[in-house]
C-alpha atoms as a PDB file:
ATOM      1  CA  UNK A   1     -39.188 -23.658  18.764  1.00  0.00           C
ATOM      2  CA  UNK A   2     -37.262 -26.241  17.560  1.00  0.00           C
ATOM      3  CA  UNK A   3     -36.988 -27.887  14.747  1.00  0.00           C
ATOM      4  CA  UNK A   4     -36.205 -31.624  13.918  1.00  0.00           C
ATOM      5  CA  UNK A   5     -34.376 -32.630  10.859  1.00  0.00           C
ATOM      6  CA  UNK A   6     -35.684 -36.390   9.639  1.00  0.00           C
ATOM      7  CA  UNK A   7     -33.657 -38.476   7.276  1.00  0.00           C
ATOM      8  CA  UNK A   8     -34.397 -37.256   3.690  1.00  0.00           C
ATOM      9  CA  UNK A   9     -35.789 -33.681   4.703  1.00  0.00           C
ATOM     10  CA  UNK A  10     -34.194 -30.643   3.768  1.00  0.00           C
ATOM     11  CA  UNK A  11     -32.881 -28.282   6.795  1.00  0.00           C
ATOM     12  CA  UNK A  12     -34.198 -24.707   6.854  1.00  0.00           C
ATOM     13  CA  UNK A  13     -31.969 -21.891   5.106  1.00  0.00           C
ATOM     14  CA  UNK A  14     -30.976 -19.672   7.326  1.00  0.00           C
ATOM     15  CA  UNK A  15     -31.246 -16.218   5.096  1.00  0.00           C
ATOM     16  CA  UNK A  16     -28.849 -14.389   7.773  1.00  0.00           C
ATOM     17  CA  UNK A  17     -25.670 -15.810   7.279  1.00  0.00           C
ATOM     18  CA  UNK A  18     -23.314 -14.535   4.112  1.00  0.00           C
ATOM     19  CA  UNK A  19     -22.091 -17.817   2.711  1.00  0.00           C
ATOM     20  CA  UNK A  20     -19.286 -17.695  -0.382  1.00  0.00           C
ATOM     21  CA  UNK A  21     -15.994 -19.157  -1.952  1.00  0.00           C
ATOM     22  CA  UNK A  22     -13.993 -17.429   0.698  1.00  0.00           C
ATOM     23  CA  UNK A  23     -15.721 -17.984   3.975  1.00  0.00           C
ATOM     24  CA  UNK A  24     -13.428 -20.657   4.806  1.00  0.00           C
ATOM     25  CA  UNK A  25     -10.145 -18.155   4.923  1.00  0.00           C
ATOM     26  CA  UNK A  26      -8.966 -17.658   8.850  1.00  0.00           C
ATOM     27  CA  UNK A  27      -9.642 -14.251  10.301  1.00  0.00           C
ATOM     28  CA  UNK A  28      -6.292 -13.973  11.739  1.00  0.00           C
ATOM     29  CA  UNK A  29      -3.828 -11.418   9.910  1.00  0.00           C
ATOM     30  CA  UNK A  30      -1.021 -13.475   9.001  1.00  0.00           C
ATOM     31  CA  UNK A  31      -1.070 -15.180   5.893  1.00  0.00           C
ATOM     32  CA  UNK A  32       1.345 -17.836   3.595  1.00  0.00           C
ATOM     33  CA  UNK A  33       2.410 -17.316   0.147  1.00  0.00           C
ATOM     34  CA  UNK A  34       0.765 -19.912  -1.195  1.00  0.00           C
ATOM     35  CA  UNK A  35      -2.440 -19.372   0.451  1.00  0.00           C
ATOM     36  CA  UNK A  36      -2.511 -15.594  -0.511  1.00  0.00           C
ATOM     37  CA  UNK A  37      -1.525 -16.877  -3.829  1.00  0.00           C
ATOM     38  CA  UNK A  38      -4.999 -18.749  -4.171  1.00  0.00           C
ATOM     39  CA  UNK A  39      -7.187 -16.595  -2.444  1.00  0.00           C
ATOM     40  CA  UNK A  40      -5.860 -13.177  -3.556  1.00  0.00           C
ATOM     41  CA  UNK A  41      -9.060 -11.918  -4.656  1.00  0.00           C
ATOM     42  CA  UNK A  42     -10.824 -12.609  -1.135  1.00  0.00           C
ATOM     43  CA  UNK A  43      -7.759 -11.117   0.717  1.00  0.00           C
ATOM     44  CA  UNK A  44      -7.552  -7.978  -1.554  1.00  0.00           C
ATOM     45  CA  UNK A  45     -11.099  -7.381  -0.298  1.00  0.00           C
ATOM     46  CA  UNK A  46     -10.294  -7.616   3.512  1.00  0.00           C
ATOM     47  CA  UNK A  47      -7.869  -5.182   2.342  1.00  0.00           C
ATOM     48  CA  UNK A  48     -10.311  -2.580   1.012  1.00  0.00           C
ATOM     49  CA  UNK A  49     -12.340  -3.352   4.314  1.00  0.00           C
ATOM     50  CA  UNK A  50      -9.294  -1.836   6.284  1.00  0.00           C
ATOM     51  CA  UNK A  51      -7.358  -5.190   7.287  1.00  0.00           C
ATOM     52  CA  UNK A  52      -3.455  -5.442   7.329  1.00  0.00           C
ATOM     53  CA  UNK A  53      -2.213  -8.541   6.313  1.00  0.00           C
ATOM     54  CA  UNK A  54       1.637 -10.101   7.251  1.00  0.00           C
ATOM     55  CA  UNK A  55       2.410 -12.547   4.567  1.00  0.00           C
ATOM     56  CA  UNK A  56       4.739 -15.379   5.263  1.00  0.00           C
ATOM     57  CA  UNK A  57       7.074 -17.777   3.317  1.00  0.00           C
ATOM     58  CA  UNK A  58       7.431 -21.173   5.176  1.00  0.00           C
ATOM     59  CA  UNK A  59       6.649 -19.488   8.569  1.00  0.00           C
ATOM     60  CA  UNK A  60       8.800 -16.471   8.415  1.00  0.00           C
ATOM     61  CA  UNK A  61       7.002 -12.681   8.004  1.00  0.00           C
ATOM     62  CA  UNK A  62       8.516 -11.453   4.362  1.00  0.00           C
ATOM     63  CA  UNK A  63       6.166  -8.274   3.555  1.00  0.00           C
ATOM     64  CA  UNK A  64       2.847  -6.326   4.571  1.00  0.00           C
ATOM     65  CA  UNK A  65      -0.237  -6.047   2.833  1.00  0.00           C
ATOM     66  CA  UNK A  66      -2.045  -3.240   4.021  1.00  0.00           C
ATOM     67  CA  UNK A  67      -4.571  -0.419   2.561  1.00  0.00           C
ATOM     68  CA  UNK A  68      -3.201   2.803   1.063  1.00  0.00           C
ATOM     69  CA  UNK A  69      -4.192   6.199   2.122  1.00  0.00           C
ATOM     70  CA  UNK A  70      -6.369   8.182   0.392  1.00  0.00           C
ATOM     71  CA  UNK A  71      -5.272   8.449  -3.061  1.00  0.00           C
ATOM     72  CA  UNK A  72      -5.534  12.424  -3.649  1.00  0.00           C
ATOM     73  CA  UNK A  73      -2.983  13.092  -0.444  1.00  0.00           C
ATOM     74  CA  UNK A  74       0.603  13.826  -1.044  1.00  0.00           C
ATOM     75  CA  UNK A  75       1.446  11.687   1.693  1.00  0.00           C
ATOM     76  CA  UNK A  76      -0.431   9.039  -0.526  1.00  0.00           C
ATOM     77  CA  UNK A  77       1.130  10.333  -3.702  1.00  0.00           C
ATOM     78  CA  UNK A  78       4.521   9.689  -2.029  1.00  0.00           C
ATOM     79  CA  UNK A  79       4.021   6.511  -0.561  1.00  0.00           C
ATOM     80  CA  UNK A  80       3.316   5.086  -3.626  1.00  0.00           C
ATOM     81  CA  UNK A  81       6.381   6.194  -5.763  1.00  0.00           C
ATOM     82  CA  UNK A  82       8.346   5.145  -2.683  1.00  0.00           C
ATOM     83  CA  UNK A  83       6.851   1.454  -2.862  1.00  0.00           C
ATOM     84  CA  UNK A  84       7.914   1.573  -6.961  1.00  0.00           C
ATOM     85  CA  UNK A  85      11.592   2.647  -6.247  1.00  0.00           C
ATOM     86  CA  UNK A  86      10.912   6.156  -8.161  1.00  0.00           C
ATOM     87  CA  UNK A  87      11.417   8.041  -4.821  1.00  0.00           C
ATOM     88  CA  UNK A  88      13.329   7.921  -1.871  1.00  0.00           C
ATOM     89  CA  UNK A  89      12.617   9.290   1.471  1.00  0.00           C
ATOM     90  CA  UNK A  90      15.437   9.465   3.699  1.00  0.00           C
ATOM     91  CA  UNK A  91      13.490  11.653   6.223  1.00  0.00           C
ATOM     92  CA  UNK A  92       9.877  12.230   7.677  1.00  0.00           C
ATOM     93  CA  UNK A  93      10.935  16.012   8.888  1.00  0.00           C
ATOM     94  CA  UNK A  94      10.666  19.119   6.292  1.00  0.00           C
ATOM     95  CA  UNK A  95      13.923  20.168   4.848  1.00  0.00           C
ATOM     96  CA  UNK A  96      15.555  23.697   6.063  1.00  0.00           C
ATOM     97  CA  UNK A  97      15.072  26.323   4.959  1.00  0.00           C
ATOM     98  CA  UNK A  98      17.345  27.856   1.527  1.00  0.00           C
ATOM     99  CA  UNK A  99      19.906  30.145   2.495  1.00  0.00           C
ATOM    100  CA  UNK A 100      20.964  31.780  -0.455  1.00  0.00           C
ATOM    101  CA  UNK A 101      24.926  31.879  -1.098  1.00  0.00           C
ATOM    102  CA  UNK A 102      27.382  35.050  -0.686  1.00  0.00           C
ATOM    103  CA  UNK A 103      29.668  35.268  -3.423  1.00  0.00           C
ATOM    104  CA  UNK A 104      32.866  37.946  -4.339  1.00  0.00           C
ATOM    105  CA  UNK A 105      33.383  39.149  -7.639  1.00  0.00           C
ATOM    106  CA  UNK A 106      30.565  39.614 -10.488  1.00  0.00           C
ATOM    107  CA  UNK A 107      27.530  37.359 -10.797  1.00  0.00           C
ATOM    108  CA  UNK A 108      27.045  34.474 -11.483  1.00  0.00           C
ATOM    109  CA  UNK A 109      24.558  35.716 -14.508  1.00  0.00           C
ATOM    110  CA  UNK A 110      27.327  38.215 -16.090  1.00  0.00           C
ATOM    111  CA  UNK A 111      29.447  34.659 -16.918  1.00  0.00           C
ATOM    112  CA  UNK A 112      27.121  32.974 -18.706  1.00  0.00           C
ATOM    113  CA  UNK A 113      26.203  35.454 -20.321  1.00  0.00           C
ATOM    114  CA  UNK A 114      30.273  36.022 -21.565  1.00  0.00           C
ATOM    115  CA  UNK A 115      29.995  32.281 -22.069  1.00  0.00           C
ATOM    116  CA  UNK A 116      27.178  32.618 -24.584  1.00  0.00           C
ATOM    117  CA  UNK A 117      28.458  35.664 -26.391  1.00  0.00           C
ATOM    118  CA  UNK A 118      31.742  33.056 -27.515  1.00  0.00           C
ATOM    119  CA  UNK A 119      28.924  31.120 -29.088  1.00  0.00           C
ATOM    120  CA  UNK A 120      27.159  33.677 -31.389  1.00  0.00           C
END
């Protein structure tokens, strides 16, 4: 069936479409500055849904946006002090195993333990 609009009548609602502030943003995944700037709380959200955004300054790619991983993982833990500066990871492979040290002459433990006894 369909239905004719006339001048001054109101057109039907369709109740199946999700209509809001951001439904005008594109779908793509690349994004400006500005833009993201303005719509950050819209593109945080395509975030959370999964989405990886590449945000641009005047047309060049500067950075990522992208989800994390799930916060309790180590892997997450360390991502995240890696994006703050507090860690850096030089390597993804696990370090070697310790090998202790062979040494001559007394241990190590009998000098500071001379060292301390100058103190008392």
């Amino acid at each position: 069936m369909v239905r004719r609009v006339t001048r001054g009548a109101r057109a039907p609602i369709d109740k199946g479409v999700r209509c809001g502030h951001h439904d005008h943003m594109p779908r793509h995944t690349t994004v400006g500055a500005r833009e993201l700037k303005t719509r950050l709380g819209g593109y945080l959200q395509r975030v959370r849904q999964g989405h990886t955004l590449v945000i641009t300054d005047r047309g060049h790619p500067v950075a990522e946006l992208r989800p994390l991983e799930r916060a309790g993982t180590e892997e997450a833990v360390l991502d995240r002090l890696t994006a703050i500066g507090a860690v850096t990871r030089l390597e993804q492979r696990p370090l070697v195993r310790f090998r202790p040290v062979a040494s001559r002459g007394p241990p190590l433990s009998q000098a500071i333990i001379e060292d301390r006894d100058d103190r008392v």
